[in-house]
Each structure stands twice: as structure tokens, then as C-alpha cells.
PDB file of N, CA and C in Angstrom:
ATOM      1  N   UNK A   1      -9.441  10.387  12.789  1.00  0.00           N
ATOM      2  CA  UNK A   1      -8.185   9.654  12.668  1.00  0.00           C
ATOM      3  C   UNK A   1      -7.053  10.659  12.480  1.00  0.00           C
ATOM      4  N   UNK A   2      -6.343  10.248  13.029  1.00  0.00           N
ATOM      5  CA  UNK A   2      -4.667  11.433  12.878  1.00  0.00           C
ATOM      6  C   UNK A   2      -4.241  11.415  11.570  1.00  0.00           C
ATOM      7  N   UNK A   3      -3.921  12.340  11.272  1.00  0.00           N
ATOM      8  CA  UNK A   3      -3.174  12.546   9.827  1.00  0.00           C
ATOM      9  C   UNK A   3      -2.178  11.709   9.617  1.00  0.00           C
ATOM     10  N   UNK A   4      -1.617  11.184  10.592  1.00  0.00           N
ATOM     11  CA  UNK A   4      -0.043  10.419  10.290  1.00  0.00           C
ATOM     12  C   UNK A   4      -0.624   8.947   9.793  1.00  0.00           C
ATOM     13  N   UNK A   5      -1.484   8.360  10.678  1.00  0.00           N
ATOM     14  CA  UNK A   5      -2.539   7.176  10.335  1.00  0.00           C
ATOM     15  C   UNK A   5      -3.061   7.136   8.975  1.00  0.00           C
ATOM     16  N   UNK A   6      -3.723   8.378   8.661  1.00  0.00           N
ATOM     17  CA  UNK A   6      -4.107   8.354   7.317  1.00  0.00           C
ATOM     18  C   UNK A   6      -3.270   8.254   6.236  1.00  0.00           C
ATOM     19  N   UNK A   7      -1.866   9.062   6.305  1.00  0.00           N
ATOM     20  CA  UNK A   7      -0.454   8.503   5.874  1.00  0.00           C
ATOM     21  C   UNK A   7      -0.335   6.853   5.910  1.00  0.00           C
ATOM     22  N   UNK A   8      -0.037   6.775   7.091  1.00  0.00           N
ATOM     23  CA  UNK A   8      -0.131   4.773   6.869  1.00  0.00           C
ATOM     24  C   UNK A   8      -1.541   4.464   6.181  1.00  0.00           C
ATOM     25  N   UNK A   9      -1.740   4.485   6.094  1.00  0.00           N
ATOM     26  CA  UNK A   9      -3.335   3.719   5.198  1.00  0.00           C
ATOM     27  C   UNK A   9      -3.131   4.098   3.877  1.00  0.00           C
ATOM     28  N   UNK A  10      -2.747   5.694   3.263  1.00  0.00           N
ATOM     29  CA  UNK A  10      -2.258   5.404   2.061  1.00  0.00           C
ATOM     30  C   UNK A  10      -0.713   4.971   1.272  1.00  0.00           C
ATOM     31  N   UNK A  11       0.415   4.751   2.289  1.00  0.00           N
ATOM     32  CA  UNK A  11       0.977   3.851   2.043  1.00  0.00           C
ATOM     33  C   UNK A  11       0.718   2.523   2.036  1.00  0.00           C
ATOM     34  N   UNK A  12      -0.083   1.848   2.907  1.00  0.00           N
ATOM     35  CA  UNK A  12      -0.345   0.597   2.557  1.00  0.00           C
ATOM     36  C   UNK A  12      -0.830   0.057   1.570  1.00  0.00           C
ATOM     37  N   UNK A  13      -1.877   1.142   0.977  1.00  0.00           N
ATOM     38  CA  UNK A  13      -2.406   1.336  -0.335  1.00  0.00           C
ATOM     39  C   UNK A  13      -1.857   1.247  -1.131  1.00  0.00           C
ATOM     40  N   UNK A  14      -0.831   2.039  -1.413  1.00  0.00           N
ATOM     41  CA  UNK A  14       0.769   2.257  -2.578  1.00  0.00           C
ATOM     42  C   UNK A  14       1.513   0.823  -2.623  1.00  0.00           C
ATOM     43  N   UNK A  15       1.852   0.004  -1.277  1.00  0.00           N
ATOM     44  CA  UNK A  15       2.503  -0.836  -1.325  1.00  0.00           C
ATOM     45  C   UNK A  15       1.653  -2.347  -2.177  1.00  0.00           C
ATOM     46  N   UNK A  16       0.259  -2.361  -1.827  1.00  0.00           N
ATOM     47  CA  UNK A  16      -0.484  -3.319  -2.877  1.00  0.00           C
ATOM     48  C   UNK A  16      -0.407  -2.768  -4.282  1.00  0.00           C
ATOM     49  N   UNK A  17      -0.834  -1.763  -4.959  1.00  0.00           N
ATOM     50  CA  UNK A  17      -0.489  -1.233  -5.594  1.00  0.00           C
ATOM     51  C   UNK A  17       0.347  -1.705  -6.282  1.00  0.00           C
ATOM     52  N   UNK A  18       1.894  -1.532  -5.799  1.00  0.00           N
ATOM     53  CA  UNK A  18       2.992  -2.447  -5.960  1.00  0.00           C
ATOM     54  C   UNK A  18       2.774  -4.038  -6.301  1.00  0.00           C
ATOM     55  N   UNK A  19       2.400  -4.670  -5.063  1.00  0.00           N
ATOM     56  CA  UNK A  19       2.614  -5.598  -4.932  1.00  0.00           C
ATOM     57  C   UNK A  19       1.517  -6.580  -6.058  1.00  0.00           C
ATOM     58  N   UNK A  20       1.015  -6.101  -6.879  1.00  0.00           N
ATOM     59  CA  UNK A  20      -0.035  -6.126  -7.355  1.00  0.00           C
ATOM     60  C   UNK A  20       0.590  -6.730  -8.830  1.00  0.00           C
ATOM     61  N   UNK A  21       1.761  -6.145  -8.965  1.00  0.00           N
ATOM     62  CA  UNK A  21       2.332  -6.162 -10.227  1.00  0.00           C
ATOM     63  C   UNK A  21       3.244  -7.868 -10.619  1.00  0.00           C
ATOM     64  N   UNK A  22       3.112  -8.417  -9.560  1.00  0.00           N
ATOM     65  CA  UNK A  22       2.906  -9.952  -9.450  1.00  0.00           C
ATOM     66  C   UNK A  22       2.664 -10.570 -10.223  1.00  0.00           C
ATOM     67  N   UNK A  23       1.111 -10.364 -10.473  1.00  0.00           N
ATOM     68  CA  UNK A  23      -0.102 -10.563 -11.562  1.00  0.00           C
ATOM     69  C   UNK A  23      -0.207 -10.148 -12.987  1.00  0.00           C
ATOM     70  N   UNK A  24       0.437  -8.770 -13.045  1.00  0.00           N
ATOM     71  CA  UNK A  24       0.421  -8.142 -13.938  1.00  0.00           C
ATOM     72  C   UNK A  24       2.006  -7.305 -14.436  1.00  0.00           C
ATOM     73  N   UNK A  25       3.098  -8.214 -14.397  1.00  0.00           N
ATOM     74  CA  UNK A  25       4.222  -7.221 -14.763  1.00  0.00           C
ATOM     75  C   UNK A  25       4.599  -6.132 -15.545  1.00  0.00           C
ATOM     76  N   UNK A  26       3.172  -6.283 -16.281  1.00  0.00           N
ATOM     77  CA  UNK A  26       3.379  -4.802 -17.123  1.00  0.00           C
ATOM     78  C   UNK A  26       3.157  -3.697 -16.151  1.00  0.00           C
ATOM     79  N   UNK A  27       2.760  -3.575 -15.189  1.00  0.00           N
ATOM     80  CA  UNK A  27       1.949  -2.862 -13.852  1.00  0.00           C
ATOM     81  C   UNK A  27       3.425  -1.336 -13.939  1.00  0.00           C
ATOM     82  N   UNK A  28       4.687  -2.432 -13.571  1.00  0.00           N
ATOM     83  CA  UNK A  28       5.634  -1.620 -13.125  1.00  0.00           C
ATOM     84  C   UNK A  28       6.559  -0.745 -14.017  1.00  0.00           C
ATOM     85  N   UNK A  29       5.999  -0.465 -15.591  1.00  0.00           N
ATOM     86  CA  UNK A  29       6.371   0.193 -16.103  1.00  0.00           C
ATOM     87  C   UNK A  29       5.633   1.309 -15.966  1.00  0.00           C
ATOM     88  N   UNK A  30       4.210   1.212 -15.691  1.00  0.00           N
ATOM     89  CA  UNK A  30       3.998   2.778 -15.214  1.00  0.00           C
ATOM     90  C   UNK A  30       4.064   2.825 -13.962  1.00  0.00           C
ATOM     91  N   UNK A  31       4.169   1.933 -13.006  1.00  0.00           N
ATOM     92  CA  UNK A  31       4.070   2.295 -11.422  1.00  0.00           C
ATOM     93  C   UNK A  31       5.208   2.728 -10.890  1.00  0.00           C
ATOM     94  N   UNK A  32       6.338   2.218 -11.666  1.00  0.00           N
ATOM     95  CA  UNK A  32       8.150   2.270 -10.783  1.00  0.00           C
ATOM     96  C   UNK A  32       8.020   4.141 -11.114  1.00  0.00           C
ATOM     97  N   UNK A  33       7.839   4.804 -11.680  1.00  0.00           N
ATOM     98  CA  UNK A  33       7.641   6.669 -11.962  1.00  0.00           C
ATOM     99  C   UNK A  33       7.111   6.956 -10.843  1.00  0.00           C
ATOM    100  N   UNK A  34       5.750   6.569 -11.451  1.00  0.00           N
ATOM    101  CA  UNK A  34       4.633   6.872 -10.618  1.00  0.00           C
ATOM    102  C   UNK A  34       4.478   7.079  -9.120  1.00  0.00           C
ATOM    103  N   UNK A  35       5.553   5.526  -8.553  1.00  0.00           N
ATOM    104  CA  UNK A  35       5.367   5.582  -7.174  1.00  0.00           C
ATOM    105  C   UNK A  35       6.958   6.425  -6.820  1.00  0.00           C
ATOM    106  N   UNK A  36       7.440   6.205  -7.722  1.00  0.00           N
ATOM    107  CA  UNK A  36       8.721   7.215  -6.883  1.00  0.00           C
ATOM    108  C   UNK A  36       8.649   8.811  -6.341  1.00  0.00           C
ATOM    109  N   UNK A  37       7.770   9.060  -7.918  1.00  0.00           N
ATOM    110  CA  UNK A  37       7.034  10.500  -7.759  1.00  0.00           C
ATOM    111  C   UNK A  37       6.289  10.897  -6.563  1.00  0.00           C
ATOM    112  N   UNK A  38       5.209   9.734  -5.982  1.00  0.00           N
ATOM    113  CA  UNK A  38       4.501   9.823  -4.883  1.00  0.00           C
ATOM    114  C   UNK A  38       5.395   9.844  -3.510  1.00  0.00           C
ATOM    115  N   UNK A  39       6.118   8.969  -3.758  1.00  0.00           N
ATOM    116  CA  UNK A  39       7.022   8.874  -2.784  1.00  0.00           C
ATOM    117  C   UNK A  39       7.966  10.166  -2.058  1.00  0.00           C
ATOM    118  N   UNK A  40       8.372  10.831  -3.283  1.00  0.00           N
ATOM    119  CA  UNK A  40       8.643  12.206  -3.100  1.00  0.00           C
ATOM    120  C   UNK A  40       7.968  13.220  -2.528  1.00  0.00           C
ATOM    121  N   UNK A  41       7.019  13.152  -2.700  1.00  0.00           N
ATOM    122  CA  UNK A  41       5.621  14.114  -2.460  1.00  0.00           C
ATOM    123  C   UNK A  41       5.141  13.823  -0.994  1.00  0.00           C
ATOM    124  N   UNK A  42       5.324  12.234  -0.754  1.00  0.00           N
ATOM    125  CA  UNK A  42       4.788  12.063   0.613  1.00  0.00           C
ATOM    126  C   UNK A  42       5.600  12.220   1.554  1.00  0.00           C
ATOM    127  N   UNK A  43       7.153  12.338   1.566  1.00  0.00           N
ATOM    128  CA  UNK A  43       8.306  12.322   2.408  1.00  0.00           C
ATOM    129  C   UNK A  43       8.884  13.693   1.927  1.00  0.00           C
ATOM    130  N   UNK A  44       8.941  14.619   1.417  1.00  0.00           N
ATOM    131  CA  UNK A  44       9.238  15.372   1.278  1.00  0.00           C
ATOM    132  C   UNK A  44      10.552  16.041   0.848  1.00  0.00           C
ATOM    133  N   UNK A  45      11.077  17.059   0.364  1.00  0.00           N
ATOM    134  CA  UNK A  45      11.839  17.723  -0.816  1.00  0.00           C
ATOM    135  C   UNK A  45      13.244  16.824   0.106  1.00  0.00           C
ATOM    136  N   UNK A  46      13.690  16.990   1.796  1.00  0.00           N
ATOM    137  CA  UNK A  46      14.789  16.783   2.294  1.00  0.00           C
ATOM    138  C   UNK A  46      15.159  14.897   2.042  1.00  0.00           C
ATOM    139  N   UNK A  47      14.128  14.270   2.250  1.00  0.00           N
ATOM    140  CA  UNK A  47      13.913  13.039   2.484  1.00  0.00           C
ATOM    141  C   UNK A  47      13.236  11.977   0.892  1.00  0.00           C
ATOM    142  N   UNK A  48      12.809  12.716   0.362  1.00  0.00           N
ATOM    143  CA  UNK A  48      11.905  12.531  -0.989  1.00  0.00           C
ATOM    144  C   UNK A  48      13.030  12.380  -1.959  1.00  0.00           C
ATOM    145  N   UNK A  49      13.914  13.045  -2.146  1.00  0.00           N
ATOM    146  CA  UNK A  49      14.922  12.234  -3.225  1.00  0.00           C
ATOM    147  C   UNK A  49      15.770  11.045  -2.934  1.00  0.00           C
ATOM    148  N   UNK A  50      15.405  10.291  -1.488  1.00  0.00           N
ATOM    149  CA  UNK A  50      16.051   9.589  -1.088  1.00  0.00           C
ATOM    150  C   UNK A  50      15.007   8.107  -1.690  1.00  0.00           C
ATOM    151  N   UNK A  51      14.146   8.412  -1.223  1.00  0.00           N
ATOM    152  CA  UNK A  51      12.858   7.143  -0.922  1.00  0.00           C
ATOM    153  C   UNK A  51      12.760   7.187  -2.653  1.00  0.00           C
ATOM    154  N   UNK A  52      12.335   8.636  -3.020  1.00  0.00           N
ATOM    155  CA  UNK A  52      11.999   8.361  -4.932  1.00  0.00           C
ATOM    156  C   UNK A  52      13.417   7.109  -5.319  1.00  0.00           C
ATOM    157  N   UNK A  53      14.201   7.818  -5.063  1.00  0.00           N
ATOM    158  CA  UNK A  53      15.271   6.502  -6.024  1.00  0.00           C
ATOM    159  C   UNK A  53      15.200   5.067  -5.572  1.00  0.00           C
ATOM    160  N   UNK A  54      14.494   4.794  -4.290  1.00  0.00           N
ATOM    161  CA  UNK A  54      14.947   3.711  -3.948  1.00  0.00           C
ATOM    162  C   UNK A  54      13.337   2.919  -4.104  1.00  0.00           C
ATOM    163  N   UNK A  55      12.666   4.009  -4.256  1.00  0.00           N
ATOM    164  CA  UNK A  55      11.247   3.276  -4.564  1.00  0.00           C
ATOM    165  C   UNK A  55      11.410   2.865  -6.054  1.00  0.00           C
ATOM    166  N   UNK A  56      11.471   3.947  -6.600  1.00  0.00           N
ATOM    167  CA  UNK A  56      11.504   3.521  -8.065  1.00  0.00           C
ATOM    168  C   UNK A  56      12.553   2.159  -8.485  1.00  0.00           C
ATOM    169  N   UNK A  57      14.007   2.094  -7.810  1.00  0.00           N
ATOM    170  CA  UNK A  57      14.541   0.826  -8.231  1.00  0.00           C
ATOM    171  C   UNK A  57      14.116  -0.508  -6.850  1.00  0.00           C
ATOM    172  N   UNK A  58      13.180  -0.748  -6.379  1.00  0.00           N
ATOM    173  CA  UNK A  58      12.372  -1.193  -5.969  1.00  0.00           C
ATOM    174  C   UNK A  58      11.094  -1.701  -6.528  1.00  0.00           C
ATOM    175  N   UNK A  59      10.195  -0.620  -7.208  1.00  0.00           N
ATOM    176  CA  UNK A  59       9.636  -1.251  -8.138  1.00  0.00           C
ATOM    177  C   UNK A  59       9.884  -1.438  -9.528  1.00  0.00           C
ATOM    178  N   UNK A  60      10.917  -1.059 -10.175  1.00  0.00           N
ATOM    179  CA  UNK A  60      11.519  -1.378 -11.300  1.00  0.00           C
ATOM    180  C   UNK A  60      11.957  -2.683 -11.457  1.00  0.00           C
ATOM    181  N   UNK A  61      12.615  -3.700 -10.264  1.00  0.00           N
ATOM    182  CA  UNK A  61      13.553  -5.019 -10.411  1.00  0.00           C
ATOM    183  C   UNK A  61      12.077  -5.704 -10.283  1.00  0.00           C
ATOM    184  N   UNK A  62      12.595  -7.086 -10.988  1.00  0.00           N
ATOM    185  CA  UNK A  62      11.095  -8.020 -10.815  1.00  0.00           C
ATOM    186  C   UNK A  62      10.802  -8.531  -9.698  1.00  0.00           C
ATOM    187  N   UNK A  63      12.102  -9.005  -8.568  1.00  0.00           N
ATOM    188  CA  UNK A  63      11.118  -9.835  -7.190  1.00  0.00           C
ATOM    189  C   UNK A  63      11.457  -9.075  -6.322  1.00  0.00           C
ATOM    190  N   UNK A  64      11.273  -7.687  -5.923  1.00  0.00           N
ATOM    191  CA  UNK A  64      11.369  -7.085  -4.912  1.00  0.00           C
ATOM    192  C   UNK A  64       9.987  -5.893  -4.660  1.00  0.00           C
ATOM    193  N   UNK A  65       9.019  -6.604  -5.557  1.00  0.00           N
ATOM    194  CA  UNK A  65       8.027  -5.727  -4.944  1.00  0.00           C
ATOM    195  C   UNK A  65       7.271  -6.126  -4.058  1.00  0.00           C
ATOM    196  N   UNK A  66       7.848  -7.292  -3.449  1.00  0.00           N
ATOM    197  CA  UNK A  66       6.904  -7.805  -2.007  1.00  0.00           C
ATOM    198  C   UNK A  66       7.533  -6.694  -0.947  1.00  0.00           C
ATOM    199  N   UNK A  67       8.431  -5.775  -0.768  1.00  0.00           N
ATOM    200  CA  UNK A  67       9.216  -5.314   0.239  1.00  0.00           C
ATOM    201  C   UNK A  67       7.851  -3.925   0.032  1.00  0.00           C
ATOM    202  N   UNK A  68       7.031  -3.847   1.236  1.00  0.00           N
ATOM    203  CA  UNK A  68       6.647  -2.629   1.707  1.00  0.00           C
ATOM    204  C   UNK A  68       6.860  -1.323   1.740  1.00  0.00           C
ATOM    205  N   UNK A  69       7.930  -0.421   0.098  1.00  0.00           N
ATOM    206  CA  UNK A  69       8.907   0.421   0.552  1.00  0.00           C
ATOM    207  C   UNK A  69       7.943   1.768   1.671  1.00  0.00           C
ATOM    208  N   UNK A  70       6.866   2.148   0.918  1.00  0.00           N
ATOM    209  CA  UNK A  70       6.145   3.121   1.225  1.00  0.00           C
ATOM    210  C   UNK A  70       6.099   3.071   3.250  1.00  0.00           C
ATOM    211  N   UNK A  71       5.085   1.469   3.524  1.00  0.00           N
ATOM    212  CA  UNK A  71       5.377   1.244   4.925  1.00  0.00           C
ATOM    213  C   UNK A  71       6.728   1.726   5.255  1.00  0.00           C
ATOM    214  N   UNK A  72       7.834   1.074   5.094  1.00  0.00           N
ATOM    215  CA  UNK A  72       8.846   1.060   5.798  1.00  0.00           C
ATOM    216  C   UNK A  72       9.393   2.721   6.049  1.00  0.00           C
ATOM    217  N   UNK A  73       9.209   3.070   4.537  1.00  0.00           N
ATOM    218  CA  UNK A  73       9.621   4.969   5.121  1.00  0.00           C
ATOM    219  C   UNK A  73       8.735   5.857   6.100  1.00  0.00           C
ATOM    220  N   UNK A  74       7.376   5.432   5.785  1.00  0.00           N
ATOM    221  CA  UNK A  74       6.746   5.636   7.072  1.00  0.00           C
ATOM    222  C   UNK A  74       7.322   5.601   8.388  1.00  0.00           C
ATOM    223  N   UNK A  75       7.565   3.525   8.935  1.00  0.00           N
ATOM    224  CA  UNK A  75       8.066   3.504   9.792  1.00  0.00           C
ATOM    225  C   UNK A  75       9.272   4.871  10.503  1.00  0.00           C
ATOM    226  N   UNK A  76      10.103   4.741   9.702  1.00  0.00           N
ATOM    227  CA  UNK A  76      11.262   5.277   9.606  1.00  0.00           C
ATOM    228  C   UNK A  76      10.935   7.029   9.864  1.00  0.00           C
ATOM    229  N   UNK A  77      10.420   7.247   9.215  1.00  0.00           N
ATOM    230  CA  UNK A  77      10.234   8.475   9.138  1.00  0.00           C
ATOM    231  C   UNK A  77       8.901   9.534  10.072  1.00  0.00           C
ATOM    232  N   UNK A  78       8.092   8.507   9.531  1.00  0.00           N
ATOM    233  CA  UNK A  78       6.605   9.472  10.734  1.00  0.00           C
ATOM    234  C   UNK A  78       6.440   8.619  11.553  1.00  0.00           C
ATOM    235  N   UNK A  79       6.476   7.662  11.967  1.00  0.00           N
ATOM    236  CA  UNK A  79       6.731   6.670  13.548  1.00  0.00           C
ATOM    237  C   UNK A  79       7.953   6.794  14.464  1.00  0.00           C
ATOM    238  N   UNK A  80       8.958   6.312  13.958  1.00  0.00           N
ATOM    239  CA  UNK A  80      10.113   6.296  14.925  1.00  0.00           C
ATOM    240  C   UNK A  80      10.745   7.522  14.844  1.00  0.00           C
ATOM    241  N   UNK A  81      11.089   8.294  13.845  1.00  0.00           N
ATOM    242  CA  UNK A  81      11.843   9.455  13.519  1.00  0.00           C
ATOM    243  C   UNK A  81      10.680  10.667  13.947  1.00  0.00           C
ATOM    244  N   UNK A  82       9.340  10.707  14.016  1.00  0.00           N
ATOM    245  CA  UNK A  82       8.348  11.734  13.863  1.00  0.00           C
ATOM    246  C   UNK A  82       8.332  12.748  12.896  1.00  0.00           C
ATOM    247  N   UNK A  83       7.206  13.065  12.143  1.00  0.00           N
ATOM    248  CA  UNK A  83       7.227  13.907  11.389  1.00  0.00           C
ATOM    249  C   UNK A  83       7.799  15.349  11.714  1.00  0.00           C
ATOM    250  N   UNK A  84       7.942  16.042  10.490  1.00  0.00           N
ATOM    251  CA  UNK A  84       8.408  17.468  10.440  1.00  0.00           C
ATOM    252  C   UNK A  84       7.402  18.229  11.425  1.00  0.00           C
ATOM    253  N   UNK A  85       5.515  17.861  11.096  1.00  0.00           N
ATOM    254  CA  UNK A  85       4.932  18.459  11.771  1.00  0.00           C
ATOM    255  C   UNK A  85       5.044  18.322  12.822  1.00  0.00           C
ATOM    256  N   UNK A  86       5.131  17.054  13.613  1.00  0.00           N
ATOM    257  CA  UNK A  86       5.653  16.873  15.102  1.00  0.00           C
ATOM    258  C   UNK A  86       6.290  17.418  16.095  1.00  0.00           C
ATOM    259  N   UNK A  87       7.715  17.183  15.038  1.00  0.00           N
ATOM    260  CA  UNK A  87       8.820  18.226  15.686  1.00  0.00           C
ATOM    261  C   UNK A  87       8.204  19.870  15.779  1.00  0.00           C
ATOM    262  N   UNK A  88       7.852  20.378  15.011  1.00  0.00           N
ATOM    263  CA  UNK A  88       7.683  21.874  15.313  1.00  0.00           C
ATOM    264  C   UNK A  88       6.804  22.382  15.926  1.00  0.00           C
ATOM    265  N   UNK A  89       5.653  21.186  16.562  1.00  0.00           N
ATOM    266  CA  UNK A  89       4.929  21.549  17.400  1.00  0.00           C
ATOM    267  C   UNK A  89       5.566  21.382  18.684  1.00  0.00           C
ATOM    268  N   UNK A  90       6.633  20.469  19.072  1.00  0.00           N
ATOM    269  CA  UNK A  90       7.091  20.341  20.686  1.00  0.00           C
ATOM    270  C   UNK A  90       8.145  21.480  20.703  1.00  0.00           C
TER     271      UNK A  90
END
């Protein structure tokens, strides 16, 4: 499987994760850090302080953790935009 795929699979992961906190609202006092931190890490130093803030107040508010953030920066970023690695291979 391509690395970028495996990226989507563990965002989708992150986004239940999230979405999880439904059930359990205590969830998002350690997850809103947690996933911003990841978020950073997975999009990187240029792009990663963008997604951390918006993940974290994403999963911080109470009805907006149905929104996919992890998917969507994906989209955005290693689908339509292509990754860093992408670009420097063409």
C-alpha cells in the first residue's frame, strides 16, 4: 500500500478517535492536545501550525467533532495539493 494511503487510514483513525467523544465528552480534554499535536507531526512544521490550531479548536467545541479535520487536511494537502514527497520526486 502507498504511504500516502496509509496516511489516509491513519487519519481516518484520528477522526473516530474524535468522533468518539460523542459518547464520552470527557474524551476531548485529552484528545483536543493530543490531536493537534498529531496533526502537526502529520502535516508538517510549514502546514502543521495551521491544522494544530484548527484541529485542536475543532476538537475542543462540543458539536463539531463530527467534521473529519484529519481527512479533510489530507484531502487538501496529500490528494489534491500532493505531498512534499511528491513534489520533489517530479
Amino acid at each position: 500500500m502507498n504511504k500516502k494511503y496509509k496516511k489516509l487510514l491513519l487519519c481516518i483513525f484520528f477522526d473516530a478517535v474524535g468522533m468518539a467523544s460523542y459518547a464520552l465528552p470527557i474524551i476531548d480534554v485529552v484528545w483536543a492536545p493530543l490531536a493537534a499535536f498529531l496533526s502537526y507531526k502529520m502535516f508538517g512544521e510549514k502546514r502543521g501550525k495551521y491544522t494544530a490550531l484548527v484541529t485542536f479548536i475543532e476538537e475542543a467545541l462540543p458539536v463539531t467533532d463530527f467534521m473529519p479535520s484529519f481527512t479533510i487536511f489530507w484531502l487538501l494537502f496529500d490528494f489534491i495539493g500532493g505531498s512534499k514527497e511528491d513534489n520533489l520526486k517530479k
